[in-house]
C-alpha atoms as a PDB file:
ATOM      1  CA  UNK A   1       0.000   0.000   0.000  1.00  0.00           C
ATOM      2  CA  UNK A   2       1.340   3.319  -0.685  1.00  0.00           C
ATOM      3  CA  UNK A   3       0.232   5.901   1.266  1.00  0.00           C
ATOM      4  CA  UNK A   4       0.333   9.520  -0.332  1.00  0.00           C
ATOM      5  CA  UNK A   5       0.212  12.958   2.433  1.00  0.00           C
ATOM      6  CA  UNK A   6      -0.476  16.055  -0.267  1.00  0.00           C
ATOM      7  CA  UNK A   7      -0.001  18.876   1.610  1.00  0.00           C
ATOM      8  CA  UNK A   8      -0.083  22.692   1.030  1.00  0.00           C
ATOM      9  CA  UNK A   9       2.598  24.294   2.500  1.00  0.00           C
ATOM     10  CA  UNK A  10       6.539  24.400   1.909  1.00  0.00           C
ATOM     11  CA  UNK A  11       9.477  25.158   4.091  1.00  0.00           C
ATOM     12  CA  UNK A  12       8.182  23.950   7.330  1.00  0.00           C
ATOM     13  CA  UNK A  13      10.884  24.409  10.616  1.00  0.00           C
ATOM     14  CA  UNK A  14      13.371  21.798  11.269  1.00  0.00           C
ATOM     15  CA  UNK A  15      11.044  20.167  14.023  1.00  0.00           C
ATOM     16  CA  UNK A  16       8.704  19.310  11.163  1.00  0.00           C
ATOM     17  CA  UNK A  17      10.718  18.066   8.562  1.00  0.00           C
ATOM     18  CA  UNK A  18      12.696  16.037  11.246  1.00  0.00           C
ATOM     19  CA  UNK A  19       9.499  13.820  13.231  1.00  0.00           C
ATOM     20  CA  UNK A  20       8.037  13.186   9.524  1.00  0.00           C
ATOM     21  CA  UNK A  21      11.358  12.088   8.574  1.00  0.00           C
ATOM     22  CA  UNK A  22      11.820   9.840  11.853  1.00  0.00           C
ATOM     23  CA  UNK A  23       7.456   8.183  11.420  1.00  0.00           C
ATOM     24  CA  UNK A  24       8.827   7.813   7.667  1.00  0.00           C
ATOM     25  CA  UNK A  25      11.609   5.257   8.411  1.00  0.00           C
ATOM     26  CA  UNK A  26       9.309   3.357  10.932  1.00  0.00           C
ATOM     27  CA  UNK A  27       7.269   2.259   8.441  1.00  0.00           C
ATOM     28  CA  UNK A  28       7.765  -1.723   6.834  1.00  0.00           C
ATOM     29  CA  UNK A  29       6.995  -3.333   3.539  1.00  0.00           C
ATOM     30  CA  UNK A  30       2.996  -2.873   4.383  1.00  0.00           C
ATOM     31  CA  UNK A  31       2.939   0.456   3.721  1.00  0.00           C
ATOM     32  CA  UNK A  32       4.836   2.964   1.789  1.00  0.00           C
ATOM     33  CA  UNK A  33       4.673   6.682   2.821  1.00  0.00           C
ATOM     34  CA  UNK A  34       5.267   9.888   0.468  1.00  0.00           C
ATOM     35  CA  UNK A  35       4.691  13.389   1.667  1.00  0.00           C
ATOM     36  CA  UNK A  36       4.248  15.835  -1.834  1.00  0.00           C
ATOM     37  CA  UNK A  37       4.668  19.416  -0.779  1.00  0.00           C
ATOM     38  CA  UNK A  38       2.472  22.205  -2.863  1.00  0.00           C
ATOM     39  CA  UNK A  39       3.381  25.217  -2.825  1.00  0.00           C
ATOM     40  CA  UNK A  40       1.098  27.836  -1.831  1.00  0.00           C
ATOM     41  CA  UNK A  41      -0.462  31.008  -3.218  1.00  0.00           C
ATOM     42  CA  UNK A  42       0.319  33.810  -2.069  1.00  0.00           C
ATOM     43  CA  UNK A  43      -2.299  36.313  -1.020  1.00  0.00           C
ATOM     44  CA  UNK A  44      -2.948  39.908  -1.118  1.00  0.00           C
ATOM     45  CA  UNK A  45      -1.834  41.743  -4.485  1.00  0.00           C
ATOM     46  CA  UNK A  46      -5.128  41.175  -5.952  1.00  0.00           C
ATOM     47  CA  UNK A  47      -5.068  37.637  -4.676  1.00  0.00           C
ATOM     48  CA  UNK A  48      -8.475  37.107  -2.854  1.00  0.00           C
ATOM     49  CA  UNK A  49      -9.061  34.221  -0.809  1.00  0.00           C
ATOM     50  CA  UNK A  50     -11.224  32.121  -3.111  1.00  0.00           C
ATOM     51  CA  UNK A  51      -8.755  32.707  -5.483  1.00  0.00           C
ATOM     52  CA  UNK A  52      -5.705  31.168  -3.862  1.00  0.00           C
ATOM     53  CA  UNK A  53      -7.912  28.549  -2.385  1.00  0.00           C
ATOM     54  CA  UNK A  54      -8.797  27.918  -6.095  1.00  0.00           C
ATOM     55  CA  UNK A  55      -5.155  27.517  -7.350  1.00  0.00           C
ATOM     56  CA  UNK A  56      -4.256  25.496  -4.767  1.00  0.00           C
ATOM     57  CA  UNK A  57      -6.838  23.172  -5.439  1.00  0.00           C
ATOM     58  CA  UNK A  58      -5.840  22.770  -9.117  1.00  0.00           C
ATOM     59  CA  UNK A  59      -2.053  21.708  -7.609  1.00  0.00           C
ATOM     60  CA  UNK A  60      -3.629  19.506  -5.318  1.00  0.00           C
ATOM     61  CA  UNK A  61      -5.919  18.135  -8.092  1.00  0.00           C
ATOM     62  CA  UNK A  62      -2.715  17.501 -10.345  1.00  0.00           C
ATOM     63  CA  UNK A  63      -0.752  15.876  -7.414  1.00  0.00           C
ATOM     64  CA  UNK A  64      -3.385  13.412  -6.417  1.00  0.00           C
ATOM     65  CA  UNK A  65      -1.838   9.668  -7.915  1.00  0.00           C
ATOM     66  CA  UNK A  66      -4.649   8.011  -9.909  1.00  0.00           C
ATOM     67  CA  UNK A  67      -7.129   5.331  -8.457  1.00  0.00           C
ATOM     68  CA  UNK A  68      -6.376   6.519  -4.930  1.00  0.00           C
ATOM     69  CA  UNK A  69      -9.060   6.969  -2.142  1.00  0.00           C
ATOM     70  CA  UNK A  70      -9.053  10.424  -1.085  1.00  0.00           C
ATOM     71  CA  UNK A  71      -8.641  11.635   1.900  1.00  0.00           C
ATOM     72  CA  UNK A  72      -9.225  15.022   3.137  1.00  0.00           C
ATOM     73  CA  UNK A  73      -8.318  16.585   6.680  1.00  0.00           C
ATOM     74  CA  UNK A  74     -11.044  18.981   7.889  1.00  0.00           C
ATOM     75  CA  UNK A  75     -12.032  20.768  10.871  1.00  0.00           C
ATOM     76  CA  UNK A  76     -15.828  19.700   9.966  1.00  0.00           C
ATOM     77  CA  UNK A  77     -14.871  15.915   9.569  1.00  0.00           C
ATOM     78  CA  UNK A  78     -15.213  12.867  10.995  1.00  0.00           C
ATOM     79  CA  UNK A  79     -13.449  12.340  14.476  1.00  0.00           C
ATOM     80  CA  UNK A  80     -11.984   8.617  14.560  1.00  0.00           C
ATOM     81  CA  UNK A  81     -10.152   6.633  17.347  1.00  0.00           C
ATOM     82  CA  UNK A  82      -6.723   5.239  16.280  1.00  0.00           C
ATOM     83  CA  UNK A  83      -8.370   1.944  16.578  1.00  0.00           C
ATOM     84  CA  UNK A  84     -10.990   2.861  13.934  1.00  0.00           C
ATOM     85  CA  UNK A  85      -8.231   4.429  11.668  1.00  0.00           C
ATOM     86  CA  UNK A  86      -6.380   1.280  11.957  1.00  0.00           C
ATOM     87  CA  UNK A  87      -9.720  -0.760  10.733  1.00  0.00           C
ATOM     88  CA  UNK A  88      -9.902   1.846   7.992  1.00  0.00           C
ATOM     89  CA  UNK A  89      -6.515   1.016   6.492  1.00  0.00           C
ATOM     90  CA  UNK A  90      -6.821  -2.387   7.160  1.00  0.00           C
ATOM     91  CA  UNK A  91      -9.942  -2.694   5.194  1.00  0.00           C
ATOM     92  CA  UNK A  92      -8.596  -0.796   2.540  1.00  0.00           C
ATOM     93  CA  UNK A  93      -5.221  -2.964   2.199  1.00  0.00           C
ATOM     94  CA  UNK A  94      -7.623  -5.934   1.379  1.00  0.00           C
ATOM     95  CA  UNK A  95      -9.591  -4.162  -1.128  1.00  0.00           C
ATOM     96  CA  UNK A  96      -6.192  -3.102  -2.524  1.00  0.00           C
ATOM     97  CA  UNK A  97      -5.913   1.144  -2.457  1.00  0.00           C
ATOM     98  CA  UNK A  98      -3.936   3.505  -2.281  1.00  0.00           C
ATOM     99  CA  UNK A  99      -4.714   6.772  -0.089  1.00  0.00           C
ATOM    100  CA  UNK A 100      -3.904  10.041  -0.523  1.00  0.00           C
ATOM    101  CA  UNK A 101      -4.250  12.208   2.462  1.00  0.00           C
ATOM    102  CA  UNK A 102      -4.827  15.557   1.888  1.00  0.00           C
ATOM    103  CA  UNK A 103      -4.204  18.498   4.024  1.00  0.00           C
ATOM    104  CA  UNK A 104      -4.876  22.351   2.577  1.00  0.00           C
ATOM    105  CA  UNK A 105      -3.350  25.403   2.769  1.00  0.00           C
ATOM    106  CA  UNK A 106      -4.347  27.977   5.438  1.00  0.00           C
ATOM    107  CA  UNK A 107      -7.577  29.430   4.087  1.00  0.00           C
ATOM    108  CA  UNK A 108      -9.008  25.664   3.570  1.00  0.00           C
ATOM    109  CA  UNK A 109     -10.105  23.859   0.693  1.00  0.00           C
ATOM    110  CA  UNK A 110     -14.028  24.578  -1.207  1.00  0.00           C
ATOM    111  CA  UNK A 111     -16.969  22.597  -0.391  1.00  0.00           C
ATOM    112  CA  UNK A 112     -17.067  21.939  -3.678  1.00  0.00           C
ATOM    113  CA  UNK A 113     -13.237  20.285  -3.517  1.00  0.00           C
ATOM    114  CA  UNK A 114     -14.061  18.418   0.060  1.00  0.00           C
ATOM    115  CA  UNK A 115     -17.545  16.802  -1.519  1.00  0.00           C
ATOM    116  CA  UNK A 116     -15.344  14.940  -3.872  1.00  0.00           C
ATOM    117  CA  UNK A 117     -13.416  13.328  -1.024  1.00  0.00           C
ATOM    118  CA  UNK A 118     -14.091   9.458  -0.308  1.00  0.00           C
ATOM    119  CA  UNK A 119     -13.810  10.420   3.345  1.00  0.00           C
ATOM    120  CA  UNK A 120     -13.355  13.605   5.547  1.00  0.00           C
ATOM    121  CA  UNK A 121     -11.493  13.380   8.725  1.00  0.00           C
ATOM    122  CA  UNK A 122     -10.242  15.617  11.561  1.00  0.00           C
ATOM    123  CA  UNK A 123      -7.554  15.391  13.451  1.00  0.00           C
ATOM    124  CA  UNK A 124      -8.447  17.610  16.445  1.00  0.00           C
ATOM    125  CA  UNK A 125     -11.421  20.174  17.393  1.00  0.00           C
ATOM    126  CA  UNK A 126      -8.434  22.583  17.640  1.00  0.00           C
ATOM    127  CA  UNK A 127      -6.846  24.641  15.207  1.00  0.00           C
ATOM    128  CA  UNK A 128      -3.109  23.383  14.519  1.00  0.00           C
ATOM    129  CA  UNK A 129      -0.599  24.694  12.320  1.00  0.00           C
ATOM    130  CA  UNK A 130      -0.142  22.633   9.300  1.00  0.00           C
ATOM    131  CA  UNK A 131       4.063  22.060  10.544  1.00  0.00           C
ATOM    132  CA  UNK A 132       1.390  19.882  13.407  1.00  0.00           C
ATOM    133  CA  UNK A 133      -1.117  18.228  11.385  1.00  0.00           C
ATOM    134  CA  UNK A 134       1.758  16.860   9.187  1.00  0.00           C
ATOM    135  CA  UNK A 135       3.240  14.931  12.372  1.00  0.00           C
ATOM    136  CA  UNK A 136       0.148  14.473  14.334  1.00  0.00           C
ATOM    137  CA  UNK A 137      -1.171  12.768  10.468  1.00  0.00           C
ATOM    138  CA  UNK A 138       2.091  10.687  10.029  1.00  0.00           C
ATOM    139  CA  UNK A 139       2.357   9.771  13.960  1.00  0.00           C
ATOM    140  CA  UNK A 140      -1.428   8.550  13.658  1.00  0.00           C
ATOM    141  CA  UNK A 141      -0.501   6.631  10.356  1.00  0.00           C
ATOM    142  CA  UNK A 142       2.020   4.894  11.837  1.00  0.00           C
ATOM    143  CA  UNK A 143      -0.100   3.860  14.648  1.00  0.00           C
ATOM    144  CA  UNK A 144      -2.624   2.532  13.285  1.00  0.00           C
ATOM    145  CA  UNK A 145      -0.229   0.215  11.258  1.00  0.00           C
ATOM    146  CA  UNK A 146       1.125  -0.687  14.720  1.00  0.00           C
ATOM    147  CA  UNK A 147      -1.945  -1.959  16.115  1.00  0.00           C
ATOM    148  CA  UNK A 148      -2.312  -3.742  12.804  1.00  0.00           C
ATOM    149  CA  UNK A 149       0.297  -5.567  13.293  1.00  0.00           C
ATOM    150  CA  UNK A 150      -0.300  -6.024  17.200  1.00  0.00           C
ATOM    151  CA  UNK A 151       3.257  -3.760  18.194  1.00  0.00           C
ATOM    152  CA  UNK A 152       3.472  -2.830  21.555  1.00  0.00           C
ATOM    153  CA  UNK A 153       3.762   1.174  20.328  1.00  0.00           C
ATOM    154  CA  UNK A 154      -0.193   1.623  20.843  1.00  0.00           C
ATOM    155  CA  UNK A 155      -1.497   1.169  24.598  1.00  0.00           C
ATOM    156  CA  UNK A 156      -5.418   1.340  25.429  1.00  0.00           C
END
């Protein structure tokens, strides 16, 4: 399974780049993991909201690997448990897809965008930085792959 993290958002501090790197290498031959920065708009200059949330879309749309389930992060969305993430991905494994995670740039992603998703999730009823969401996503990832496999990294 290859597991695809599309995020808006480039340059993230040190502390970022360094925990994805470190969940990254924890993964085994079940699951592949590949983080695809997209750079985003700027605003201002003419640049309204709707607008950059608009371009950044079309990035996102290009960046999204065929046949994959989407999956987009959103403050509205679902609220799972690790262990119900874990059935998730484990049901998905046997049907045989790849997911693409996708997490938007700092005005959001459209309704219109979100609808098309195969599944909406949140993270947290707080607002994070993205630099967060990216390790909170991969940490949770890698958990649920843990209990998968029954490895002593996830307690209840």
């Amino acid at each position: 399974m290859l597991i695809t993290i599309l995020a808006v958002g480039i340059k993230m501090p040190n502390w970022v780049d360094e925990a994805f790197k470190d969940y990254s290498k924890r993964f085994g031959k079940e699951a592949k993991i590949a983080l695809k920065e997209i750079k985003p708009e700027k605003r201002g200059a003419g640049v309204s909201a709707e607008q950059g949330i608009a371009l950044e879309e079309a990035r996102l749309r290009a960046a999204i690997p065929p046949n994959n389930l989407m999956v987009v992060l959103d403050e509205r969305g679902q609220s799972l448990r690790s262990t119900q993430l874990a059935k998730l991905i484990e049901k998905w494994q046997f049907e045989g897809h790849n997911i693409c995670f996708i997490i938007g740039g700092a005005d959001g992603l459209s309704q219109e965008f979100k609808s098309k998703a195969d599944l909406l999730i949140k993270l947290s009823d707080l607002t994070l930085p993205h630099g967060m969401v990216r390790v909170l996503l991969i940490e949770q990832l890698y958990r649920a792959l843990s209990i998968l496999q029954n490895h002593p990294y996830h307690r209840e």
